[in-house]
PDB file of N, CA and C in Angstrom:
ATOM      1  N   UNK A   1     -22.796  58.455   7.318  1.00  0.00           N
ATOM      2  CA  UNK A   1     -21.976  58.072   6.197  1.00  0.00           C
ATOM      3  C   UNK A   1     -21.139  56.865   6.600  1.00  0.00           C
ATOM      4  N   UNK A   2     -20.825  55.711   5.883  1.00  0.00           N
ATOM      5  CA  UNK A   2     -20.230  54.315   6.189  1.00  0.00           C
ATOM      6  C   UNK A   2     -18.762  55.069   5.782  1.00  0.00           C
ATOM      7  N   UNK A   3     -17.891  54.278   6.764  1.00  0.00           N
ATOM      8  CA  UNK A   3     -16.686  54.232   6.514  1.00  0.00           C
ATOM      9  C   UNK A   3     -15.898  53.741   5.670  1.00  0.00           C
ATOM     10  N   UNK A   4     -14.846  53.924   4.864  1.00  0.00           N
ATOM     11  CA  UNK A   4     -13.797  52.817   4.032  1.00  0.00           C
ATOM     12  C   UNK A   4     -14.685  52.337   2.786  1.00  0.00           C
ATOM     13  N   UNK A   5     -16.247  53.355   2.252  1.00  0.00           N
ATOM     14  CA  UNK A   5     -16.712  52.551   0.867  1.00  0.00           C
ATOM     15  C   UNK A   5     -16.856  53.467   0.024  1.00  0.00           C
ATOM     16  N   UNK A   6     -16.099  55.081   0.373  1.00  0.00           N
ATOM     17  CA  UNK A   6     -15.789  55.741  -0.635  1.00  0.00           C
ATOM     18  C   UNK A   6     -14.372  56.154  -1.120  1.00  0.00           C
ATOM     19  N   UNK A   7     -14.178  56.570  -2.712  1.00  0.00           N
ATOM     20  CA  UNK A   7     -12.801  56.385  -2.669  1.00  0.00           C
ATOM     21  C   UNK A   7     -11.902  57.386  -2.434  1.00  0.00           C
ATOM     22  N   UNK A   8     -10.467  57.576  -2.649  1.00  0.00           N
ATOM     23  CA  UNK A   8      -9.826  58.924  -2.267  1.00  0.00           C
ATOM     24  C   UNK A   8      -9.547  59.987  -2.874  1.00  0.00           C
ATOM     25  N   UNK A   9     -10.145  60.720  -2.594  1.00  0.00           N
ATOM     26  CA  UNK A   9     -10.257  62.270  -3.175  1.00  0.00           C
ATOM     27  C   UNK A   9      -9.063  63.313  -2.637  1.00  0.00           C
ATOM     28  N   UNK A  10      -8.234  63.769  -3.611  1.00  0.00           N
ATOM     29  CA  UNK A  10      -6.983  63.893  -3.358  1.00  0.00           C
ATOM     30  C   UNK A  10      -6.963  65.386  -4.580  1.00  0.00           C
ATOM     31  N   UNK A  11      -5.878  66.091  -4.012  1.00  0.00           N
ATOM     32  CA  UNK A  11      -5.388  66.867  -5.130  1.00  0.00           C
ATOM     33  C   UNK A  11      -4.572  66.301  -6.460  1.00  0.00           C
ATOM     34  N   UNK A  12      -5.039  66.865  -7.603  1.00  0.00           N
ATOM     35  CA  UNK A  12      -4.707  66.113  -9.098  1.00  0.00           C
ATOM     36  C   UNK A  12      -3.960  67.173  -9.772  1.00  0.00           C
ATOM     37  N   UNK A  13      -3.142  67.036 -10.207  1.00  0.00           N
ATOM     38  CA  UNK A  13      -2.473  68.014 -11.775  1.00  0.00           C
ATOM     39  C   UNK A  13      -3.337  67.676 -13.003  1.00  0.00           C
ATOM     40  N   UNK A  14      -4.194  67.934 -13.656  1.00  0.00           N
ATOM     41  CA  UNK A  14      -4.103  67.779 -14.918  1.00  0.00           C
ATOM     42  C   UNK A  14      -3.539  68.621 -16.209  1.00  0.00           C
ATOM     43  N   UNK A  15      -3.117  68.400 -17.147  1.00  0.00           N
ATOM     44  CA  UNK A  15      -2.119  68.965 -17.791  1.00  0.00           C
ATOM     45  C   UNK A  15      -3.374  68.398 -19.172  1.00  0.00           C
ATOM     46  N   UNK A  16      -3.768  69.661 -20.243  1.00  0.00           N
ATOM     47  CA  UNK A  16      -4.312  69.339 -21.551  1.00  0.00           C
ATOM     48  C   UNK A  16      -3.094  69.007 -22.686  1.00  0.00           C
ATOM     49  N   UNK A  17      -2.819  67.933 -23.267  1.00  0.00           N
ATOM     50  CA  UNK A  17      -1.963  67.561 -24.091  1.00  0.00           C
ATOM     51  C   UNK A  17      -1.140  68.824 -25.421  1.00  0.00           C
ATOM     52  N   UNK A  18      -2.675  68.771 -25.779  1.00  0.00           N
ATOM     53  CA  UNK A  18      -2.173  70.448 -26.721  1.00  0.00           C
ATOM     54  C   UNK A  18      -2.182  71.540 -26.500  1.00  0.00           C
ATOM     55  N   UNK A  19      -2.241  71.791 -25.549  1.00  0.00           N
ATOM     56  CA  UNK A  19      -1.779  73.708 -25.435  1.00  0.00           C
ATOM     57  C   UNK A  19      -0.629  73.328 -24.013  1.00  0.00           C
ATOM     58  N   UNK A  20      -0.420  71.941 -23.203  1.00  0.00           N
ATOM     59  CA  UNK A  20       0.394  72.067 -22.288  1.00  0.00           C
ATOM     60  C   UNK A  20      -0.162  72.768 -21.013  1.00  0.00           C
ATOM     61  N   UNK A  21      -1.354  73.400 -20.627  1.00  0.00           N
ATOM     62  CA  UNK A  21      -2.283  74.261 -19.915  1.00  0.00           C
ATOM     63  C   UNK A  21      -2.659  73.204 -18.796  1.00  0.00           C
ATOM     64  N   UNK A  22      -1.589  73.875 -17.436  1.00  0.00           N
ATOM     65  CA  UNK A  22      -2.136  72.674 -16.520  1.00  0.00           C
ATOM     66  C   UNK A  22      -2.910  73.277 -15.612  1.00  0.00           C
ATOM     67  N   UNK A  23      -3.511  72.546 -14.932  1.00  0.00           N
ATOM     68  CA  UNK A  23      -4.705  73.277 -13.599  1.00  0.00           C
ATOM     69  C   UNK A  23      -4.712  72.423 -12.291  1.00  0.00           C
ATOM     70  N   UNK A  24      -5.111  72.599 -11.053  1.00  0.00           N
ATOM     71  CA  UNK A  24      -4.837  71.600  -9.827  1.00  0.00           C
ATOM     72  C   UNK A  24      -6.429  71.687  -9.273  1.00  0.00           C
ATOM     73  N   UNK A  25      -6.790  70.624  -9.437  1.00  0.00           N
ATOM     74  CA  UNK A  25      -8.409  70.249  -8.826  1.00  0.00           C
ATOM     75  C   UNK A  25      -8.308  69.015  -7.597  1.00  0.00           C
ATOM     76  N   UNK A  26      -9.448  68.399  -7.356  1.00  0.00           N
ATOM     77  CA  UNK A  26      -9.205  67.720  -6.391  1.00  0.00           C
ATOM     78  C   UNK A  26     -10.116  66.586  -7.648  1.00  0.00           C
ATOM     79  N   UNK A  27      -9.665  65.103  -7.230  1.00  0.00           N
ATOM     80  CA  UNK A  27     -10.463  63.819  -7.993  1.00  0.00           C
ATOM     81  C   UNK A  27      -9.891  62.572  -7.441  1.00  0.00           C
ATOM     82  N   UNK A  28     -10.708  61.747  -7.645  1.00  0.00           N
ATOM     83  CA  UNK A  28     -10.353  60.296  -7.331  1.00  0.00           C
ATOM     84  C   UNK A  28      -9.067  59.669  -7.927  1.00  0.00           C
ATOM     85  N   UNK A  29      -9.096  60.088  -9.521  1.00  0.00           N
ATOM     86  CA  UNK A  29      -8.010  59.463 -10.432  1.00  0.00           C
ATOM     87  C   UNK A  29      -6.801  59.795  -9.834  1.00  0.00           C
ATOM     88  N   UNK A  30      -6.067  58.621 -10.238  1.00  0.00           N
ATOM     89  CA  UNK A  30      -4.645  58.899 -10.179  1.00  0.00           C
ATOM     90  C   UNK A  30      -3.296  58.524 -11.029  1.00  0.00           C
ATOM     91  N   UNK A  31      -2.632  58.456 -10.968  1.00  0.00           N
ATOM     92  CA  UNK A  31      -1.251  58.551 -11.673  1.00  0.00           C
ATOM     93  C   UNK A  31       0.043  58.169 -11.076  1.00  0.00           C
ATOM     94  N   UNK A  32       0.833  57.407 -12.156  1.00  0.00           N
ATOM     95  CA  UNK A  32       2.179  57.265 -11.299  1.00  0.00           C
ATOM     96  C   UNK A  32       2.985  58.614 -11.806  1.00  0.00           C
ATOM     97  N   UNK A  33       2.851  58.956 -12.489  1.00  0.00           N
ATOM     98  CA  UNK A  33       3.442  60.584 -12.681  1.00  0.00           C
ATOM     99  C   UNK A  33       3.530  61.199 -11.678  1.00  0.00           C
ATOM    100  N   UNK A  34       4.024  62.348 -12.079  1.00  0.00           N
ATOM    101  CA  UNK A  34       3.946  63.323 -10.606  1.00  0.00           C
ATOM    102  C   UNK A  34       4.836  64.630 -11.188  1.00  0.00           C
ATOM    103  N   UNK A  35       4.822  65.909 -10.801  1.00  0.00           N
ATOM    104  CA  UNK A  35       4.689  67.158 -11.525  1.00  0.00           C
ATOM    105  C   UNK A  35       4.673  67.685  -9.884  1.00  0.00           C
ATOM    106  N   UNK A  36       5.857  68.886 -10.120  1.00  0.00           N
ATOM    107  CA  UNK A  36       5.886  69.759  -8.746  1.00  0.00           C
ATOM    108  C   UNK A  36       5.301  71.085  -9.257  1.00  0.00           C
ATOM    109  N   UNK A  37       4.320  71.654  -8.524  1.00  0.00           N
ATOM    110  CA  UNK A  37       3.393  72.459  -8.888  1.00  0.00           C
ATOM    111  C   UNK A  37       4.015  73.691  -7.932  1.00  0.00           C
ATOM    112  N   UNK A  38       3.046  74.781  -8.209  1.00  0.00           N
ATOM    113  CA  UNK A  38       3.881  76.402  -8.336  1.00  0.00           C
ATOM    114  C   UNK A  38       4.219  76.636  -6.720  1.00  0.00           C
ATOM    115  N   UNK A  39       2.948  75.269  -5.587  1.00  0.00           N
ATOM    116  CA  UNK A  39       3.629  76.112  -4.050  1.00  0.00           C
ATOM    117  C   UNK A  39       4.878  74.991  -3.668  1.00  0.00           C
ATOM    118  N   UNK A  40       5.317  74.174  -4.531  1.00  0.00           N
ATOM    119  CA  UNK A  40       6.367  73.281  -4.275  1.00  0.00           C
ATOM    120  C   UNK A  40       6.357  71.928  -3.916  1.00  0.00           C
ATOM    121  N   UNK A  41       4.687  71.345  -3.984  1.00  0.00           N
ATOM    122  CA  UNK A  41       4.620  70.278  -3.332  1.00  0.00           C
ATOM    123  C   UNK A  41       4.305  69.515  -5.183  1.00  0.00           C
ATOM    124  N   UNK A  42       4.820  68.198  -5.009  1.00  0.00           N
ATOM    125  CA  UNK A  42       4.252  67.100  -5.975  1.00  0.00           C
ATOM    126  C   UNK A  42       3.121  66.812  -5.458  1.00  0.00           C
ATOM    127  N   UNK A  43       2.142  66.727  -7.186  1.00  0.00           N
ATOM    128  CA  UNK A  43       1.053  66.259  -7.260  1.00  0.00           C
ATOM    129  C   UNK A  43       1.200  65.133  -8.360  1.00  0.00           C
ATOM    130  N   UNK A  44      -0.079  63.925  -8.145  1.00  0.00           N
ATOM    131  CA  UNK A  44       0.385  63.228  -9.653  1.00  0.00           C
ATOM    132  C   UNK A  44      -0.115  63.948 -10.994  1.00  0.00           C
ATOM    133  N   UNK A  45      -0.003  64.072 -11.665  1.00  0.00           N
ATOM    134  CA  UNK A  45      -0.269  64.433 -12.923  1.00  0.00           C
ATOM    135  C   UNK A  45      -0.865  63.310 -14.446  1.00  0.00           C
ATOM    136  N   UNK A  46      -1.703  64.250 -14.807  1.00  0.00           N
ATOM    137  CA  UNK A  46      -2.733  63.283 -15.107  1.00  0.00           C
ATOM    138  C   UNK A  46      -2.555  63.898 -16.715  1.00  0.00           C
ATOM    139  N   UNK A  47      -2.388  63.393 -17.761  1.00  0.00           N
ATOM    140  CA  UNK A  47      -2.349  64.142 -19.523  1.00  0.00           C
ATOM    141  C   UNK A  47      -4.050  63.728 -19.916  1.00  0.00           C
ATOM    142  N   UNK A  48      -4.223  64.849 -20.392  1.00  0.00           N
ATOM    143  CA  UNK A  48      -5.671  64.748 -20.618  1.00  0.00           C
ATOM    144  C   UNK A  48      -5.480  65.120 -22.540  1.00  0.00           C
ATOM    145  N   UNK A  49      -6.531  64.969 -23.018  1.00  0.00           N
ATOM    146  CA  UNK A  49      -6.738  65.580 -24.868  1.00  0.00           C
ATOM    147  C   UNK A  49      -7.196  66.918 -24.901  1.00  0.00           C
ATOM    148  N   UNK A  50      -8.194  66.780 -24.323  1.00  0.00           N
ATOM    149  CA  UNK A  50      -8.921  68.133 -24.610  1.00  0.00           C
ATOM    150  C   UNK A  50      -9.557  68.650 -23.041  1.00  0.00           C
ATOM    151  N   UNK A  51      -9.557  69.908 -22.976  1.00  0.00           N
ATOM    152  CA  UNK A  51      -9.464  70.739 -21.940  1.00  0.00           C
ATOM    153  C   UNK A  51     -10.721  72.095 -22.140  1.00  0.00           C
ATOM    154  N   UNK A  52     -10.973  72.609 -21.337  1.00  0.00           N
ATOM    155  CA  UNK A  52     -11.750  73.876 -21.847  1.00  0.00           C
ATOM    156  C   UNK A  52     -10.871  75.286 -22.414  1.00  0.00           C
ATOM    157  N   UNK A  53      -9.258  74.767 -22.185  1.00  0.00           N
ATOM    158  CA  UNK A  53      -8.209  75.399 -22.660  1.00  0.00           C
ATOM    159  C   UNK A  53      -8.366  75.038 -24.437  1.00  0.00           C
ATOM    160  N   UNK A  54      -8.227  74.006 -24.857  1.00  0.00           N
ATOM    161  CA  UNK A  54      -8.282  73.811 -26.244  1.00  0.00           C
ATOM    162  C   UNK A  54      -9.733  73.220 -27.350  1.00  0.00           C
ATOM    163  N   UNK A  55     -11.006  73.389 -26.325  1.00  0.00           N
ATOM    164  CA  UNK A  55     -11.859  73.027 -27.052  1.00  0.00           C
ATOM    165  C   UNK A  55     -12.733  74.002 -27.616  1.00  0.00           C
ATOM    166  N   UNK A  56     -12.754  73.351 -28.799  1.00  0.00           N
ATOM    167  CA  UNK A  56     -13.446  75.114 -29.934  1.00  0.00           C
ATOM    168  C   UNK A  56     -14.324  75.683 -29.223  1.00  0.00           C
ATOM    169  N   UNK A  57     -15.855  74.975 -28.646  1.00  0.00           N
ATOM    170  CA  UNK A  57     -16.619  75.276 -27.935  1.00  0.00           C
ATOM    171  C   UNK A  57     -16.593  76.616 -27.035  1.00  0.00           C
ATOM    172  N   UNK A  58     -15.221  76.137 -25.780  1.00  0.00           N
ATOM    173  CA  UNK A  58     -14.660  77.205 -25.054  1.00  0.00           C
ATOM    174  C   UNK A  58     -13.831  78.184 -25.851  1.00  0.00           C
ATOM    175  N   UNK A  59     -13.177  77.956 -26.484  1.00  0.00           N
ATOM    176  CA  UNK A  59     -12.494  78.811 -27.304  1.00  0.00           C
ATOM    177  C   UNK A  59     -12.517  79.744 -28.262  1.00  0.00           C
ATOM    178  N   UNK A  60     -13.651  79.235 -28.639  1.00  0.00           N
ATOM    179  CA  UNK A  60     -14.659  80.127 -29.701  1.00  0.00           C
ATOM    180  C   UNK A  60     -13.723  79.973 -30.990  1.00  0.00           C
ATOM    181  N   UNK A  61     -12.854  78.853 -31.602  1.00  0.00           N
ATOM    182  CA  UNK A  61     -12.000  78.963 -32.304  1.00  0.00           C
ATOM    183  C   UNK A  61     -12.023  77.454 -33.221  1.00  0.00           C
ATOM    184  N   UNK A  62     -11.518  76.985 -34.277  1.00  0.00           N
ATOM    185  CA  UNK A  62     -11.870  75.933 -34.521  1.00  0.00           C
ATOM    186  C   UNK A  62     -10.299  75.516 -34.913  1.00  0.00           C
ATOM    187  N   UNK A  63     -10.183  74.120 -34.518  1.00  0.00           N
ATOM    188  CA  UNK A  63      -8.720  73.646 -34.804  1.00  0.00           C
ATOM    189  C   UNK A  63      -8.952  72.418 -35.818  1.00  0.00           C
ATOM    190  N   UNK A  64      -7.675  72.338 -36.680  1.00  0.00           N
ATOM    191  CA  UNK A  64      -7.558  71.043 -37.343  1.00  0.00           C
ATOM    192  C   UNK A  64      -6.672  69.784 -37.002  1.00  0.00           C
ATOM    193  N   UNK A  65      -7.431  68.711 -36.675  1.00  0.00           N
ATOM    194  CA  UNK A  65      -7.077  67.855 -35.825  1.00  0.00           C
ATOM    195  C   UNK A  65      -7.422  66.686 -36.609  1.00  0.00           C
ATOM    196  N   UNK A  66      -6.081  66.271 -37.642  1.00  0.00           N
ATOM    197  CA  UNK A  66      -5.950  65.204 -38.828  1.00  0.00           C
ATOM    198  C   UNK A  66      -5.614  64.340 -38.197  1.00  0.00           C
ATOM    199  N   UNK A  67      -5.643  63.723 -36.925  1.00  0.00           N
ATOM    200  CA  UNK A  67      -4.743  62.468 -36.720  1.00  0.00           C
ATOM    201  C   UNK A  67      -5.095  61.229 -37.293  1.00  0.00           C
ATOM    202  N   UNK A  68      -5.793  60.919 -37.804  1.00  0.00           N
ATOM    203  CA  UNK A  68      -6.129  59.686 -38.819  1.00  0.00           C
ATOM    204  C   UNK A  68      -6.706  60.035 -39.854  1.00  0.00           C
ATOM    205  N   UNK A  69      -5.595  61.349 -40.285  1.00  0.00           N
ATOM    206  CA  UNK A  69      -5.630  61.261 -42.023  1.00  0.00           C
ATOM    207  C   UNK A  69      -7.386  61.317 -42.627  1.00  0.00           C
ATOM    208  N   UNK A  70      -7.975  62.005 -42.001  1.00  0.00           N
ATOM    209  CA  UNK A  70      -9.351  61.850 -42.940  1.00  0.00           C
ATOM    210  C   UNK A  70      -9.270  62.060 -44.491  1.00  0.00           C
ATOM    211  N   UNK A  71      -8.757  63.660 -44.318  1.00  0.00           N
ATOM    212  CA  UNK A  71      -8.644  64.035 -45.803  1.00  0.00           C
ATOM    213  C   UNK A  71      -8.066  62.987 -46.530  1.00  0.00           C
ATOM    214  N   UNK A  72      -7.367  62.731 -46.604  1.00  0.00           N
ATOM    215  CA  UNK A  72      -6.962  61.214 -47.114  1.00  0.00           C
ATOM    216  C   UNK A  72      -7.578  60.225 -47.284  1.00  0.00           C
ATOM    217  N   UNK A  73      -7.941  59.605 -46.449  1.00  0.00           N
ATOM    218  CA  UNK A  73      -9.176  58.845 -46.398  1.00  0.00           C
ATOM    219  C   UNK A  73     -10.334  58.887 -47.644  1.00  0.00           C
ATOM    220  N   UNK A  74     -10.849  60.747 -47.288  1.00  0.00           N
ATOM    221  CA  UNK A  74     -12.318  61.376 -48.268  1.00  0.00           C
ATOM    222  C   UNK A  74     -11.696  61.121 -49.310  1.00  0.00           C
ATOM    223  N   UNK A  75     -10.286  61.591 -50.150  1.00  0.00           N
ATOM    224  CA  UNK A  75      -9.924  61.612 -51.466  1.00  0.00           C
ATOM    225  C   UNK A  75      -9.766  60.206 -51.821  1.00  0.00           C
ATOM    226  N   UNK A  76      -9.587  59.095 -51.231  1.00  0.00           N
ATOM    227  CA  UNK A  76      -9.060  57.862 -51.764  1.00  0.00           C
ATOM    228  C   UNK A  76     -11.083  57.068 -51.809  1.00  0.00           C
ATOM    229  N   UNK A  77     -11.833  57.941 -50.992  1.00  0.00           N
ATOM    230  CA  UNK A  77     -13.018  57.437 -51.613  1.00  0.00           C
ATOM    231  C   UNK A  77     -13.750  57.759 -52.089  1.00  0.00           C
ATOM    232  N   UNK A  78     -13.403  59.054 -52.876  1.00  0.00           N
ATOM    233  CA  UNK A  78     -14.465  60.117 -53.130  1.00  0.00           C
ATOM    234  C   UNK A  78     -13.883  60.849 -54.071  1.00  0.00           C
ATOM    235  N   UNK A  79     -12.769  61.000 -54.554  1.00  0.00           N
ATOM    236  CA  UNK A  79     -11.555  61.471 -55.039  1.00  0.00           C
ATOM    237  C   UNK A  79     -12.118  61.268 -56.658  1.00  0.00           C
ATOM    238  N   UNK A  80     -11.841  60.420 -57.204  1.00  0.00           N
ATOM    239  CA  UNK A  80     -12.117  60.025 -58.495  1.00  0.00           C
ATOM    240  C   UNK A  80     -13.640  60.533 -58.816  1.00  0.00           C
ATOM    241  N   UNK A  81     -14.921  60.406 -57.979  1.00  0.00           N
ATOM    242  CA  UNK A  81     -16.117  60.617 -58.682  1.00  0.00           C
ATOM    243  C   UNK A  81     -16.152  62.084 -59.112  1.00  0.00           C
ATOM    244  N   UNK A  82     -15.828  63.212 -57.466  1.00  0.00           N
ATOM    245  CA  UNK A  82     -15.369  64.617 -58.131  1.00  0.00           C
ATOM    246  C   UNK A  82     -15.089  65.047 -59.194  1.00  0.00           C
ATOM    247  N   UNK A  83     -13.888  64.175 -59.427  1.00  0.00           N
ATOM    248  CA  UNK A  83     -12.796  64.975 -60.803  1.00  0.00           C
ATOM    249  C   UNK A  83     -13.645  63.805 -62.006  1.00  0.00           C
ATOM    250  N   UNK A  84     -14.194  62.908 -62.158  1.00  0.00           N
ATOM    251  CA  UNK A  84     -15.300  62.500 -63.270  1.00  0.00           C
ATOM    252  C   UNK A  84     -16.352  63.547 -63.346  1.00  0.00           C
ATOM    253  N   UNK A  85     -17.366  63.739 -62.483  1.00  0.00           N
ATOM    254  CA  UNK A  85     -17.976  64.691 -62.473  1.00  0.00           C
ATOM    255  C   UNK A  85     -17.712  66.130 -63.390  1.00  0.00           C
ATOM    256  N   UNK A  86     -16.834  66.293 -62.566  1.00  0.00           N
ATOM    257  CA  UNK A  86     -16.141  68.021 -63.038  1.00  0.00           C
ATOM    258  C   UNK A  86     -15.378  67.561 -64.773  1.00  0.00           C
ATOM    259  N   UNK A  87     -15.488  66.678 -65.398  1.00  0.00           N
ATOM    260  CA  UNK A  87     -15.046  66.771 -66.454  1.00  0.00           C
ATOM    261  C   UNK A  87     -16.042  66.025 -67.222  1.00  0.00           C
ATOM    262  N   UNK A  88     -17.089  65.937 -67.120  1.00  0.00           N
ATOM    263  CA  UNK A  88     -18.329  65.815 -67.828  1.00  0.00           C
ATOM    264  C   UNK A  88     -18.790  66.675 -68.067  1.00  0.00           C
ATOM    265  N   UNK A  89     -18.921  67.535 -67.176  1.00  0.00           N
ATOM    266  CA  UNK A  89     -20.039  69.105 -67.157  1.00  0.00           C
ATOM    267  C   UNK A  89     -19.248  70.067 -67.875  1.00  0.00           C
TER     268      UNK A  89
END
């Protein structure tokens, strides 16, 4: 194995944004954060979206996750033909 051409593999915090559900793995990434974990030592800490903590998949559960307003979106383009429709028939 060559020396100095792989990178550093280190203990990580990652923390899933929505449930707050953190876990300690080992990874390359890093962070200027940093989070003192349960045996007392700082790790950096890394905010992740989705986790096997909050994804329906793992969870067996389904969440609603509007952050750019779809429904909104569907009614401002789709909105009017519906309610034409439904008052023809």
């Amino acid at each position: 194995m060559k020396n100095d051409i792989h990178p550093d593999y280190h203990e990580v915090v990652f923390k899933d944004a929505s449930t707050g559900h953190q876990f300690l793995t080992r990874s390359t990434a890093t962070s200027s954060r940093t989070v003192e974990w349960e045996d007392g030592n700082e790790y950096p800490l890394i905010v992740v979206d989705v986790t096997s903590e909050s994804h329906p998949f793992w969870t067996g559960a389904q969440r609603v996750m509007d952050t750019a307003g779809r429904v909104e979106k569907f009614q401002r383009r789709y909105g009017n033909r519906i309610r034409r429709q439904k008052k023809t028939q």
